[in-house]
N, C-alpha and C. Protein backbone atom coordinates (compact mmCIF):
# COMPACT_ATOMS: atom_id res chain seq x y z
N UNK A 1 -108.09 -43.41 37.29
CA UNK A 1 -106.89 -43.98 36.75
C UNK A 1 -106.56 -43.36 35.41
N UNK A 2 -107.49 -43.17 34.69
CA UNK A 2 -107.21 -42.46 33.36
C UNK A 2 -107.00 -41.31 33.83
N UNK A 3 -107.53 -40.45 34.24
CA UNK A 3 -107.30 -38.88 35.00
C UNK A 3 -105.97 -38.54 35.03
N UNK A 4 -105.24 -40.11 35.42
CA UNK A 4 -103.31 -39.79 36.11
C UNK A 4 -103.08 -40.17 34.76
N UNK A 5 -103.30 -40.86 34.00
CA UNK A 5 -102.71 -41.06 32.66
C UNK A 5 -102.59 -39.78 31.51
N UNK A 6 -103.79 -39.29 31.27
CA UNK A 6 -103.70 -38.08 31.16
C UNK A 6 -102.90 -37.36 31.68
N UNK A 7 -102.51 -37.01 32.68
CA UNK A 7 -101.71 -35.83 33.11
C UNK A 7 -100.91 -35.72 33.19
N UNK A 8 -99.71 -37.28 33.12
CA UNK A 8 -98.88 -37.74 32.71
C UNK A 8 -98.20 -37.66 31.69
N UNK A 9 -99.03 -37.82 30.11
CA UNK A 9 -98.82 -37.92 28.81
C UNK A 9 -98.66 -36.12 28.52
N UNK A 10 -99.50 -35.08 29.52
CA UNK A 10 -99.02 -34.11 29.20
C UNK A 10 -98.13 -33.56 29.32
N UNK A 11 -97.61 -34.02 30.41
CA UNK A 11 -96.20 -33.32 31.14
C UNK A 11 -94.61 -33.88 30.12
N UNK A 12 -94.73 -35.25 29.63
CA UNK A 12 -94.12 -35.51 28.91
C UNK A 12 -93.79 -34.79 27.36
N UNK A 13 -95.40 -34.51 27.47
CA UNK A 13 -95.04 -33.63 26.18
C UNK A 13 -94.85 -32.37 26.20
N UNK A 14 -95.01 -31.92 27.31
CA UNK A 14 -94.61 -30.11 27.94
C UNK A 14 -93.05 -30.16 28.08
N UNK A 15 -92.13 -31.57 28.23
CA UNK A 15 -90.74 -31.48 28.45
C UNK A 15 -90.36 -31.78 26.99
N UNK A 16 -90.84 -32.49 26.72
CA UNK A 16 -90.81 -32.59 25.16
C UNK A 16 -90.52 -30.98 23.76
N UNK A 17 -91.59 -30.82 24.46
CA UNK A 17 -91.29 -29.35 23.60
C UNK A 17 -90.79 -28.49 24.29
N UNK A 18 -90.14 -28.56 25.25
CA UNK A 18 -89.32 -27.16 26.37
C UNK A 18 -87.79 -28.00 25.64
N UNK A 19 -87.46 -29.38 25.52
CA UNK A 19 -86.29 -29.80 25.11
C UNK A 19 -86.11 -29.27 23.59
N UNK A 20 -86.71 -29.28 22.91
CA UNK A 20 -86.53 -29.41 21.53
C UNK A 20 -86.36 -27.38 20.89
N UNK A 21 -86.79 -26.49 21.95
CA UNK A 21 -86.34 -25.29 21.86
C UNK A 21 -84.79 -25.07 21.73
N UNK A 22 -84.18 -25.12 20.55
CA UNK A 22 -82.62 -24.66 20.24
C UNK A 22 -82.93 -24.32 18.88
N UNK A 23 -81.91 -24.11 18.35
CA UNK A 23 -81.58 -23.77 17.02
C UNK A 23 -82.25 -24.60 16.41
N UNK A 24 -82.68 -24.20 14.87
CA UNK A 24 -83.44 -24.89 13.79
C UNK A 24 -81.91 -25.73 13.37
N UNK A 25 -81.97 -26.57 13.21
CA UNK A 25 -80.40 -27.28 12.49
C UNK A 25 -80.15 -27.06 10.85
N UNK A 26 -81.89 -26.43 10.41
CA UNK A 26 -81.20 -25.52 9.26
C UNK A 26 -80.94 -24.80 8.98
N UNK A 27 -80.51 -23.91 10.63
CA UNK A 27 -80.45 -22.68 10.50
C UNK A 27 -78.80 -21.97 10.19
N UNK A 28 -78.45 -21.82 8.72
CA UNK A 28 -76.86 -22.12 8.59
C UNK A 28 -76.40 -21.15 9.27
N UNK A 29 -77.16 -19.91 9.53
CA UNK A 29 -76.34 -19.14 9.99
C UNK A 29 -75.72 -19.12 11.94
N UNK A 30 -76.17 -20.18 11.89
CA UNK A 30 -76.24 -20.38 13.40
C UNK A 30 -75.17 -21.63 13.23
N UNK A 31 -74.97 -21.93 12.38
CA UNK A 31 -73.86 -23.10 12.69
C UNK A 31 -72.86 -22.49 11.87
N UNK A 32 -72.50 -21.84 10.79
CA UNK A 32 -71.78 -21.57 10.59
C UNK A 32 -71.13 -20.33 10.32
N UNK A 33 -71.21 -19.56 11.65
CA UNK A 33 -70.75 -17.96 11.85
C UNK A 33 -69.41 -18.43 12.06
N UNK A 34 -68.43 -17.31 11.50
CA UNK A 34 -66.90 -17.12 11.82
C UNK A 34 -66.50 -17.16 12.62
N UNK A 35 -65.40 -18.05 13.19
CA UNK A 35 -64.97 -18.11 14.23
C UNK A 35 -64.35 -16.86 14.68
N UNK A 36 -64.39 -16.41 16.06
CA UNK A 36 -63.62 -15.37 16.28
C UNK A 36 -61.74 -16.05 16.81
N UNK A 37 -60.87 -15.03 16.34
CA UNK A 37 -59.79 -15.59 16.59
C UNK A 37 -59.27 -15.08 17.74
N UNK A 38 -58.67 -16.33 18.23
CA UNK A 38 -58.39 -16.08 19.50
C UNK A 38 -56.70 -15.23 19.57
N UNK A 39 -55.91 -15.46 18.54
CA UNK A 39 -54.33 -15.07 18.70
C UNK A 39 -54.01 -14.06 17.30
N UNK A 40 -53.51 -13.29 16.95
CA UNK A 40 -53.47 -12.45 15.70
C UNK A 40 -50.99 -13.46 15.46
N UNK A 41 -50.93 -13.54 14.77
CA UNK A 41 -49.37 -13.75 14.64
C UNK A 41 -48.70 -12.66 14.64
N UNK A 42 -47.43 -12.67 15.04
CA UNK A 42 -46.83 -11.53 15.21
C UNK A 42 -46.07 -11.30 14.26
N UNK A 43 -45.96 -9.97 13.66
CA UNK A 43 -44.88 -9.98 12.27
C UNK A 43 -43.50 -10.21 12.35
N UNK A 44 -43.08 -10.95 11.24
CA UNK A 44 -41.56 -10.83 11.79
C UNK A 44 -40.50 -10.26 11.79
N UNK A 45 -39.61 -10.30 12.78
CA UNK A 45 -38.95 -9.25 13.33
C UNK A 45 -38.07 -8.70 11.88
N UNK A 46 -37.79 -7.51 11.63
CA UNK A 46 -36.48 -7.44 10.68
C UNK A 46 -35.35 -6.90 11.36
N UNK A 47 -34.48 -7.80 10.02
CA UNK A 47 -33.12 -7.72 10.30
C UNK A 47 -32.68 -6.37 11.07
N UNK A 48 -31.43 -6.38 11.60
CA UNK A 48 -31.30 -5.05 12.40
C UNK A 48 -29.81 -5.24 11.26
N UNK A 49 -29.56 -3.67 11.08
CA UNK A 49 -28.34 -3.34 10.19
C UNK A 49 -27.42 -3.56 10.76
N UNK A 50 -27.26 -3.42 12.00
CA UNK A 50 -25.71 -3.51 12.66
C UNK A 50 -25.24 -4.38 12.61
N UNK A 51 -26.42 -6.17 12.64
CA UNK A 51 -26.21 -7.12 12.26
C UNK A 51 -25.70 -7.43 11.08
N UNK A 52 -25.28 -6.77 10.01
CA UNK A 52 -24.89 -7.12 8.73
C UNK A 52 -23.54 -6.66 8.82
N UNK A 53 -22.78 -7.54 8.28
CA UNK A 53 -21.27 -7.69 8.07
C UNK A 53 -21.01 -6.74 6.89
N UNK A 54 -20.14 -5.59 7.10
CA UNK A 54 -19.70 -4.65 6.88
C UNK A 54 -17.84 -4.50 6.49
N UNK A 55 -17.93 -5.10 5.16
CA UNK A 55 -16.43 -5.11 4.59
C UNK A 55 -15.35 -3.66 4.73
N UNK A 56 -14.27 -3.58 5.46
CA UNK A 56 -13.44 -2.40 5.74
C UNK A 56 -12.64 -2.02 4.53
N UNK A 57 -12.96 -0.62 4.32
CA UNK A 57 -12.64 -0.25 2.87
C UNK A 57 -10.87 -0.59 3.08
N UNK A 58 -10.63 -0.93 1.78
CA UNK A 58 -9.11 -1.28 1.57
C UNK A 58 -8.40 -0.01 1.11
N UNK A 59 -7.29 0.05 2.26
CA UNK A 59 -6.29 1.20 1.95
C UNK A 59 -5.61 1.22 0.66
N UNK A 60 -5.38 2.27 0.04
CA UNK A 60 -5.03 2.62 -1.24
C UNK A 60 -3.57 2.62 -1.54
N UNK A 61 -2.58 1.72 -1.52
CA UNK A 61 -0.99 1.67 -0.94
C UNK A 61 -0.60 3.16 -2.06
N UNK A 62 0.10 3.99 -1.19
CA UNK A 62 0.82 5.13 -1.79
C UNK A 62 1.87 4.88 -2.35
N UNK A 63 1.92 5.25 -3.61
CA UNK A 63 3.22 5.17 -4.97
C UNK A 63 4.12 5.93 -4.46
N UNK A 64 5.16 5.53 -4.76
CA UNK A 64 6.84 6.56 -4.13
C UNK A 64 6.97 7.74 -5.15
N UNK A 65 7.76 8.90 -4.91
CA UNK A 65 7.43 9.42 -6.08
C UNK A 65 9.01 9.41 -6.17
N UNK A 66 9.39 8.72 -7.84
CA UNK A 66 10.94 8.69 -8.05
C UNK A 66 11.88 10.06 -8.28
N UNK A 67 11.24 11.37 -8.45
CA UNK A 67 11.82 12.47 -8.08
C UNK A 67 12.24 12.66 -6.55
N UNK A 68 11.38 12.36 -5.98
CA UNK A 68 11.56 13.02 -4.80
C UNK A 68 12.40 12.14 -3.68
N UNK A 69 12.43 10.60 -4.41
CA UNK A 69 13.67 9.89 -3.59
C UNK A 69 15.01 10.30 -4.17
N UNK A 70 14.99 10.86 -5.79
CA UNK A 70 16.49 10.89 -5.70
C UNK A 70 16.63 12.53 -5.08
N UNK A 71 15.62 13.13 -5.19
CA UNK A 71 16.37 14.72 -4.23
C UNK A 71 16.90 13.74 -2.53
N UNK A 72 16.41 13.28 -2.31
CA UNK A 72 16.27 12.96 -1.53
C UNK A 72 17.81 12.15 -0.78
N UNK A 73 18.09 11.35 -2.01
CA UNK A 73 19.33 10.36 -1.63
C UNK A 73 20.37 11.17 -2.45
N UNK A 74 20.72 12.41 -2.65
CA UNK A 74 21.37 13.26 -3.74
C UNK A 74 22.75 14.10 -2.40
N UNK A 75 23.43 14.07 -2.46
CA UNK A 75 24.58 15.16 -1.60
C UNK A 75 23.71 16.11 -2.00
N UNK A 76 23.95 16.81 -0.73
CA UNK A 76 23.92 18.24 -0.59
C UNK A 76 25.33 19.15 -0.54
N UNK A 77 25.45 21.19 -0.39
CA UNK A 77 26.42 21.01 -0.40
C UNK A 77 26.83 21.28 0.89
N UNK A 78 26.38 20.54 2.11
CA UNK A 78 27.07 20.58 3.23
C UNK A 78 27.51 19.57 3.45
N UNK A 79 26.95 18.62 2.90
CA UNK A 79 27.68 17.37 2.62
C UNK A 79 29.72 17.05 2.36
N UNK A 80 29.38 17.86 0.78
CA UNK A 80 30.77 18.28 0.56
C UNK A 80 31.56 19.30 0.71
N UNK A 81 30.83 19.94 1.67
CA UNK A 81 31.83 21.19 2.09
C UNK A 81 33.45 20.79 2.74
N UNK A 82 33.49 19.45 2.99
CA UNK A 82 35.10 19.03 3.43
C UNK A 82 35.70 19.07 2.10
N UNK A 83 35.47 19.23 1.11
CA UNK A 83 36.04 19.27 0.04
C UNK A 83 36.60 20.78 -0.82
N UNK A 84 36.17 21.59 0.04
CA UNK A 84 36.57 22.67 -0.37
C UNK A 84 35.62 23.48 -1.89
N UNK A 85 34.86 22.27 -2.11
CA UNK A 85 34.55 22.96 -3.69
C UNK A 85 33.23 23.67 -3.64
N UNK A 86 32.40 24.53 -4.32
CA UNK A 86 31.51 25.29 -4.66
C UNK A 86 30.83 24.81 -5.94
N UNK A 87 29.43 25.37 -5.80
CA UNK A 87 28.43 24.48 -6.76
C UNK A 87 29.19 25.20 -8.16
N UNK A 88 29.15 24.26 -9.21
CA UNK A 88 29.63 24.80 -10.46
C UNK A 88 28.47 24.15 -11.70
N UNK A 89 29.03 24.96 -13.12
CA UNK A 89 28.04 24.01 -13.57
C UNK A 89 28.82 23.09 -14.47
N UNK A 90 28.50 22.46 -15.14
CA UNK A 90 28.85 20.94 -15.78
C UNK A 90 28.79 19.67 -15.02
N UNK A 91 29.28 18.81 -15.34
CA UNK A 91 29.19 17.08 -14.88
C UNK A 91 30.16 16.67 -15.10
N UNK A 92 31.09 15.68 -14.24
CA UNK A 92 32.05 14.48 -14.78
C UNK A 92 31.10 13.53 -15.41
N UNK A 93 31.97 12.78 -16.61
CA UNK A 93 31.37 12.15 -16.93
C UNK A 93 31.12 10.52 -16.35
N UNK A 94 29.62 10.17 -16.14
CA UNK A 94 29.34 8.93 -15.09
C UNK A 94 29.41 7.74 -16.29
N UNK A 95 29.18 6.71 -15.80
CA UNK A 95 29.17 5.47 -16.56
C UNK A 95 27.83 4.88 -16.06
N UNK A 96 26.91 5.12 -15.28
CA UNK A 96 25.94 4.37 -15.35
C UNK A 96 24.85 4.88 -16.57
N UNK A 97 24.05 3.79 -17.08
CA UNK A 97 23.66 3.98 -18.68
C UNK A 97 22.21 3.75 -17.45
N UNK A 98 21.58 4.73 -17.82
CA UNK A 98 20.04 5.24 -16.90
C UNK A 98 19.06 4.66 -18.33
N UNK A 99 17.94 3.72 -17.66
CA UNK A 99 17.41 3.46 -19.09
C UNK A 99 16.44 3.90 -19.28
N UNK A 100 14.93 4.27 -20.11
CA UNK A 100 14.32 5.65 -20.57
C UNK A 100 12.80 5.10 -19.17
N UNK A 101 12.93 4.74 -18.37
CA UNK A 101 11.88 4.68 -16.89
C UNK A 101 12.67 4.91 -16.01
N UNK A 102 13.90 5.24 -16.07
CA UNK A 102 14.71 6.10 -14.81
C UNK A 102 14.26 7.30 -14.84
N UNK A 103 14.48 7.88 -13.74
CA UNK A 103 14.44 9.05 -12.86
C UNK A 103 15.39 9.48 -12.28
N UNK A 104 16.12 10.70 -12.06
CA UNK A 104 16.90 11.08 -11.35
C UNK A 104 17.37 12.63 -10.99
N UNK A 105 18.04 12.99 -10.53
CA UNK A 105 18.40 13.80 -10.05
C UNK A 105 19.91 14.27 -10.05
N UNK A 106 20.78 15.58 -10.40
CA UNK A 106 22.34 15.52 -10.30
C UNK A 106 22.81 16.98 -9.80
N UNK A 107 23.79 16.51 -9.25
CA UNK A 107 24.30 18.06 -8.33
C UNK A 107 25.52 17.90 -8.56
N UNK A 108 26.68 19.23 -9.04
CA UNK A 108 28.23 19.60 -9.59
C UNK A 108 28.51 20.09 -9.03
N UNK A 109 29.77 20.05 -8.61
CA UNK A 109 30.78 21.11 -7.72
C UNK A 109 31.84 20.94 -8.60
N UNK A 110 32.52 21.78 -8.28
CA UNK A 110 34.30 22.22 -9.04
C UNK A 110 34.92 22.41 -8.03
N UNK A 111 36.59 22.25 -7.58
CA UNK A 111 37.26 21.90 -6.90
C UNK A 111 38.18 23.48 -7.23
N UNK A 112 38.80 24.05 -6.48
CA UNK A 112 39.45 25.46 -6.36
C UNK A 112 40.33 24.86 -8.01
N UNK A 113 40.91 23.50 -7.90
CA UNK A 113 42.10 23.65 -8.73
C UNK A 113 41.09 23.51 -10.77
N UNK A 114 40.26 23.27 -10.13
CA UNK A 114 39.10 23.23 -11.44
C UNK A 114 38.87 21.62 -11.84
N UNK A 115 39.09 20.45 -11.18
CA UNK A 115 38.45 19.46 -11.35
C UNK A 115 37.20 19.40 -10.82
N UNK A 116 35.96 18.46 -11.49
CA UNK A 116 35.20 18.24 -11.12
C UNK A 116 34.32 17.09 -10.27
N UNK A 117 33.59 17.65 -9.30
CA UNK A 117 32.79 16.41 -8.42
C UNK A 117 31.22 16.42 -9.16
N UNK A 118 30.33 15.27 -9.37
CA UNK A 118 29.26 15.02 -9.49
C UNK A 118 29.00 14.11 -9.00
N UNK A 119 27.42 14.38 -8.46
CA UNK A 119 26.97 13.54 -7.85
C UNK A 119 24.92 13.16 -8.50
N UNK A 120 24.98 11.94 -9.05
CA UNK A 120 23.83 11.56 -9.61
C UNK A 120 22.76 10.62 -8.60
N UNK A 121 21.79 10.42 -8.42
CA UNK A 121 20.80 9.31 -7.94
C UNK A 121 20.09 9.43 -9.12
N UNK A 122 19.95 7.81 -9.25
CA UNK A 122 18.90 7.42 -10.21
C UNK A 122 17.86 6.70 -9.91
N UNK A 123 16.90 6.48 -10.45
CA UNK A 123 15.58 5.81 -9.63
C UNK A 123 15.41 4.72 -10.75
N UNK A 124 14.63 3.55 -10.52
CA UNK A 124 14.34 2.57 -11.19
C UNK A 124 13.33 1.94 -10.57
N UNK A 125 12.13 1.89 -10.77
CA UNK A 125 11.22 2.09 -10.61
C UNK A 125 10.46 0.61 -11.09
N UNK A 126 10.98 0.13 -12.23
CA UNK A 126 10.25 -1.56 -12.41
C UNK A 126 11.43 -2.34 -12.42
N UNK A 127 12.60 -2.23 -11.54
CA UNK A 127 13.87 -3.00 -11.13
C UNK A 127 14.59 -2.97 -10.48
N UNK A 128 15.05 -3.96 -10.30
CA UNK A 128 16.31 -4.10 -8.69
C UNK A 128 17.51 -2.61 -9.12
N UNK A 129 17.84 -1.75 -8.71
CA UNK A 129 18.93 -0.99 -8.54
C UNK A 129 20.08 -1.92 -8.92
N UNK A 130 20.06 -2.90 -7.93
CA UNK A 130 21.40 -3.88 -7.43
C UNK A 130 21.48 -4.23 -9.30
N UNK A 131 20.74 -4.98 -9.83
CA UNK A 131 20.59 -5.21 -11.01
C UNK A 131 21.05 -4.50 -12.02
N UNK A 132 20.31 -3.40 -12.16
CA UNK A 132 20.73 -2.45 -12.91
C UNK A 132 22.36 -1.69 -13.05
N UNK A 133 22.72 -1.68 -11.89
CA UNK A 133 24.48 -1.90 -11.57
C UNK A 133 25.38 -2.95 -12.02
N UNK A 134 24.37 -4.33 -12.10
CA UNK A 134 24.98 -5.84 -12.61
C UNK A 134 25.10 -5.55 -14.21
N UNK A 135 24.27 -4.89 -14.41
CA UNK A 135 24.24 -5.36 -16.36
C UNK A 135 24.58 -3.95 -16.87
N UNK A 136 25.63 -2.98 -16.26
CA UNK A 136 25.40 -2.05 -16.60
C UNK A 136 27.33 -2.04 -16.70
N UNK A 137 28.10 -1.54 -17.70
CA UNK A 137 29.27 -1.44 -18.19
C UNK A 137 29.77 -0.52 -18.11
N UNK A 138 31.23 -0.07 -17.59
CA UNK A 138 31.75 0.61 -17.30
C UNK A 138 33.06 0.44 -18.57
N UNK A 139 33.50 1.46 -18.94
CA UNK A 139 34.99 1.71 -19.54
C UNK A 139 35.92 2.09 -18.81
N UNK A 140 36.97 1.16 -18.70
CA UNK A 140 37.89 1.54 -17.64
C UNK A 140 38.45 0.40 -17.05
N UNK A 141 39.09 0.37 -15.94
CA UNK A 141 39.70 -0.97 -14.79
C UNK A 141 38.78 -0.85 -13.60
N UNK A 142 38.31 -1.97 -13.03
CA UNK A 142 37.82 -1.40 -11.90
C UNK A 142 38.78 -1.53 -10.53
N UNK A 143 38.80 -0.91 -9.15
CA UNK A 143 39.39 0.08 -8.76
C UNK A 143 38.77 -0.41 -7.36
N UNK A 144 40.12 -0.46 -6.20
CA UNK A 144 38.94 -1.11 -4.83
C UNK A 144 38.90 0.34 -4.17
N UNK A 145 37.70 0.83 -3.55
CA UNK A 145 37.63 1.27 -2.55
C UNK A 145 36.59 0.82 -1.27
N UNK A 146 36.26 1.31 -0.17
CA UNK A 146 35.86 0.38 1.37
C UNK A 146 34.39 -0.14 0.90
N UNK A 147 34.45 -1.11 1.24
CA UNK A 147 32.92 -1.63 1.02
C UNK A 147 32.03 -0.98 1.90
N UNK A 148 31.08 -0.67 1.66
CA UNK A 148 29.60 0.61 2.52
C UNK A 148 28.65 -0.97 2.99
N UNK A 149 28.56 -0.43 4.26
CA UNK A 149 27.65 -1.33 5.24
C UNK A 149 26.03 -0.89 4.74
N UNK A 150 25.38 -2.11 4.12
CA UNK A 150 23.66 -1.63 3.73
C UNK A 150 23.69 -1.73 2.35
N UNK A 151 24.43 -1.82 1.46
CA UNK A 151 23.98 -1.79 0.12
C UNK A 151 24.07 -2.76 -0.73
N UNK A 152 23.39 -3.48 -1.38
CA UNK A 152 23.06 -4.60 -2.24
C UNK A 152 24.02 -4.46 -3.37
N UNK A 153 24.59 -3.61 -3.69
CA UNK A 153 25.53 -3.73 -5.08
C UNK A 153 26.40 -2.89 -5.12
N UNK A 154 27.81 -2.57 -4.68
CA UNK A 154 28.72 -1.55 -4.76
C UNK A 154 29.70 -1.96 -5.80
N UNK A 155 29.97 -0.77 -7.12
CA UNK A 155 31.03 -1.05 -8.28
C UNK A 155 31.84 -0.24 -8.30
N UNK A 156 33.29 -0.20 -8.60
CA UNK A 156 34.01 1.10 -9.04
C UNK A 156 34.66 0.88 -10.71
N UNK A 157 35.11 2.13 -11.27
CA UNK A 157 36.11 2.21 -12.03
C UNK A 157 36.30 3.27 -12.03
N UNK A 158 37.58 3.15 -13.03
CA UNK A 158 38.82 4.17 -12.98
C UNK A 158 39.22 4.46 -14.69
N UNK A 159 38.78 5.47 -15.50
CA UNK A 159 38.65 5.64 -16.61
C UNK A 159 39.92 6.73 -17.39
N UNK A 160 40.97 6.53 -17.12
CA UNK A 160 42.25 7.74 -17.20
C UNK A 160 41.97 8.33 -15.78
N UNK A 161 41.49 9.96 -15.94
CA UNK A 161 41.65 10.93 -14.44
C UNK A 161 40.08 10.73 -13.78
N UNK A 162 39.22 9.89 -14.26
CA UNK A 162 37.95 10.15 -14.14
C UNK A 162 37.61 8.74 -13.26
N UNK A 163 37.13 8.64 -12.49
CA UNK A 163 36.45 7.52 -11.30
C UNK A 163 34.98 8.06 -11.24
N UNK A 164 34.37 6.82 -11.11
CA UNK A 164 33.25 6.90 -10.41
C UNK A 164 32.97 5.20 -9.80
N UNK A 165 32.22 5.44 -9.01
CA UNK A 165 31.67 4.75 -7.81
C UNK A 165 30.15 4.68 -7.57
N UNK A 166 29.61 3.61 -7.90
CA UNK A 166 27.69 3.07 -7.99
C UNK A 166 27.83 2.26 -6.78
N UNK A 167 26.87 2.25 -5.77
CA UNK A 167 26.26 2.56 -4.78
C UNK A 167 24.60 1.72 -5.34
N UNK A 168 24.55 0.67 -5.32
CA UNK A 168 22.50 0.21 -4.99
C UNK A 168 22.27 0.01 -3.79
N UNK A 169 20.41 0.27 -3.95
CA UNK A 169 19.92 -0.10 -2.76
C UNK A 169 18.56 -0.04 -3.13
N UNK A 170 17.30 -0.78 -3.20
CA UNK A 170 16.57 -0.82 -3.59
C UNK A 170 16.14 -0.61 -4.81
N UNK A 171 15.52 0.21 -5.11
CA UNK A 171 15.55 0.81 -6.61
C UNK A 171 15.93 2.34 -6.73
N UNK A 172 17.04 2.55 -5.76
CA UNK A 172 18.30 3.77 -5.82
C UNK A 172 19.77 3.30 -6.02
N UNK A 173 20.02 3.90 -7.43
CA UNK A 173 21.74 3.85 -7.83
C UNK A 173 22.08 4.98 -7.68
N UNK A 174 23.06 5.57 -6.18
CA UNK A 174 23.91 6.60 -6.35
C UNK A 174 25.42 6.16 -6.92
N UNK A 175 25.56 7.61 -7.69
CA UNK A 175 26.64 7.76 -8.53
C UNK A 175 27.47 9.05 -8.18
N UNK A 176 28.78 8.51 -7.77
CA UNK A 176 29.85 9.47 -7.84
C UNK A 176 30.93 9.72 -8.85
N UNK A 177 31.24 10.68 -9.56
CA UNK A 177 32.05 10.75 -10.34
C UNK A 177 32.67 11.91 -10.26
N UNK A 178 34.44 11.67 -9.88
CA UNK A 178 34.79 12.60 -9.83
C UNK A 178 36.02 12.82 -11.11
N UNK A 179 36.47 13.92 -11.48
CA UNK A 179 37.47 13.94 -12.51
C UNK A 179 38.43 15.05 -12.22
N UNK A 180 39.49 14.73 -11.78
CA UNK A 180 40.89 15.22 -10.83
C UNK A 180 41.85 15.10 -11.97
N UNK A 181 43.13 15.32 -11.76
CA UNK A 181 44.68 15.75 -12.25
C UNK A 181 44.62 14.53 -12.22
N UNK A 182 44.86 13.52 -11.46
CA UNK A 182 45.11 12.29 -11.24
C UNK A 182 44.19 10.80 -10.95
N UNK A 183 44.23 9.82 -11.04
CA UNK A 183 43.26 9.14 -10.82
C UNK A 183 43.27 8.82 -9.38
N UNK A 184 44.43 8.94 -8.62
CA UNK A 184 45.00 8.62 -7.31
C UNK A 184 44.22 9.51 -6.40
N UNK A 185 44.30 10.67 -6.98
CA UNK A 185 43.38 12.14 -6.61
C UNK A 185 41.97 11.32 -6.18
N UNK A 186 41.38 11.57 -7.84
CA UNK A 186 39.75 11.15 -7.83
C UNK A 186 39.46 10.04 -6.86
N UNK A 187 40.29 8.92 -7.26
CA UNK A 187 39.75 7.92 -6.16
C UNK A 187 40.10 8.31 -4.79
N UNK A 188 40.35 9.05 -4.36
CA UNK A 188 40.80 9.04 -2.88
C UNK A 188 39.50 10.43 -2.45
N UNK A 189 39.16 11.16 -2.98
CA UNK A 189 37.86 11.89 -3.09
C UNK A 189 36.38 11.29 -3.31
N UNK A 190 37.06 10.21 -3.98
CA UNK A 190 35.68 9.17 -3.89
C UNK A 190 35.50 8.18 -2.37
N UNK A 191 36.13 8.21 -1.96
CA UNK A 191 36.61 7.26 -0.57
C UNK A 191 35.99 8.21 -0.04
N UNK A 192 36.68 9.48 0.15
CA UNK A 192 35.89 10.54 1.35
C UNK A 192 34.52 10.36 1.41
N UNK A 193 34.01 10.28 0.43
CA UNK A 193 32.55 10.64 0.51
C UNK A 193 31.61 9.33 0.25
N UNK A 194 32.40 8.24 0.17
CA UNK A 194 31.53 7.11 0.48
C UNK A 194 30.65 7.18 1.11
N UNK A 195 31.14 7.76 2.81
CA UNK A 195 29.89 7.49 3.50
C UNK A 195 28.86 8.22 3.71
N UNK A 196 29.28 9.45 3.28
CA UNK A 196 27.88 10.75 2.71
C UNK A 196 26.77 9.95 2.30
N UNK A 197 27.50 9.12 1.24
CA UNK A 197 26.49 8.34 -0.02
C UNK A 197 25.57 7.56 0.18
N UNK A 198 26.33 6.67 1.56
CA UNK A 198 25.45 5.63 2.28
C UNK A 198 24.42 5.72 2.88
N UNK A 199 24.88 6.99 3.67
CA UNK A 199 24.26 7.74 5.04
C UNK A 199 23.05 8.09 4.08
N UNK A 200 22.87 8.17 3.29
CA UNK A 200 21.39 9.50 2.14
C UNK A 200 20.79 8.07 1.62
N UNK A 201 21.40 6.90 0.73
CA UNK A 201 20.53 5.79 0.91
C UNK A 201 19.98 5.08 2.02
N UNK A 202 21.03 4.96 2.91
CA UNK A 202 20.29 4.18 4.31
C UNK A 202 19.09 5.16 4.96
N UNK A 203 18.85 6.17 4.81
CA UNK A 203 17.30 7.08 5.20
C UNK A 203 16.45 6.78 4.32
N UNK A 204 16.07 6.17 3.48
CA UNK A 204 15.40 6.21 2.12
C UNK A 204 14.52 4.76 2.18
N UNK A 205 13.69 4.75 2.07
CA UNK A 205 12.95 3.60 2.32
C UNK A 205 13.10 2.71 1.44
């Protein structure tokens, strides 16, 4: 009976010490090795450029150039070739008072009998044309001839033998002045060519 008791108490203690084979629990390095990681994060994405809002350069608005509108709105001389006359030099004298930011341009003809045609465009450049025709004084009577289809301010007078006729339209005052034998003359030479006058502002922006 003791024999089995004995052999008993050994086996218990043979499982005994086969259980207790693991790690020393002070063994730190066995409990506390680095975890290995299981996922790395992914970097984040960058912006893509195309994605960025991209302001459209602003057009540069182009300045008029005030020479080149009054060549522009000025008779030529095929214009007045119904008139019989040839380029000459001098000027009738005009009545529009051009103030020192005008611009302009002027072309003379002489008439076989030796009166004279001129023809002026003026530019105004920080003001209404139409305006500049309003506050602007003439010596003389003024004088009807046909009203011109398109233009913001049409004036005449009649100064002894000498007429002229202003014409606005934006910031272009054409000026006709003609100086004849008669005033009956001039103004009726100014009529002709009204619509020359119109026709060269109404192209003109």
């Amino acid at each position: 009976m003791r024999h089995r008791q004995a052999i008993a108490l050994a086996a218990v203690a043979l499982v005994g010490l086969t259980g207790c084979d693991g790690p020393d629990p002070n063994d730190l390095e066995t409990y506390y090795d680095d975890p290995v990681p299981t996922s790395s994060a992914a970097p984040a994405a960058a912006p893509k450029t195309s994605e960025v809002p991209v302001s459209p350069a602003k057009a540069t608005p182009v300045q008029p150039d005030p020479g080149g509108l009054a060549q522009r709105a000025l008779l030529s001389d095929a214009d007045v070739a119904g008139e019989g006359v040839q380029p000459g030099s001098g000027e009738a004298s005009g009545c529009l008072a051009d103030g020192p930011s005008a611009a302009g341009r002027t072309a003379t003809w002489r008439y076989p009998s030796g009166s004279v045609l001129s023809h002026r465009v003026v530019v105004f450049p920080d003001r209404s044309a139409a305006r500049a025709v309003a506050e602007n004084e003439c010596a003389g009577k003024p004088v009807s001839v046909p009203v011109q289809p398109g233009v913001e301010r049409q004036q005449a007078w009649c100064e002894g033998k000498t007429c002229t006729v202003l014409l606005a339209k934006g910031m272009l005052v054409s000026e006709l002045t003609v100086s004849a034998s008669t005033e009956t003359r001039a103004v009726d030479a100014a009529k002709r060519l009204l619509p020359a006058m119109t026709a060269k502002l109404a192209a003109q922006p």
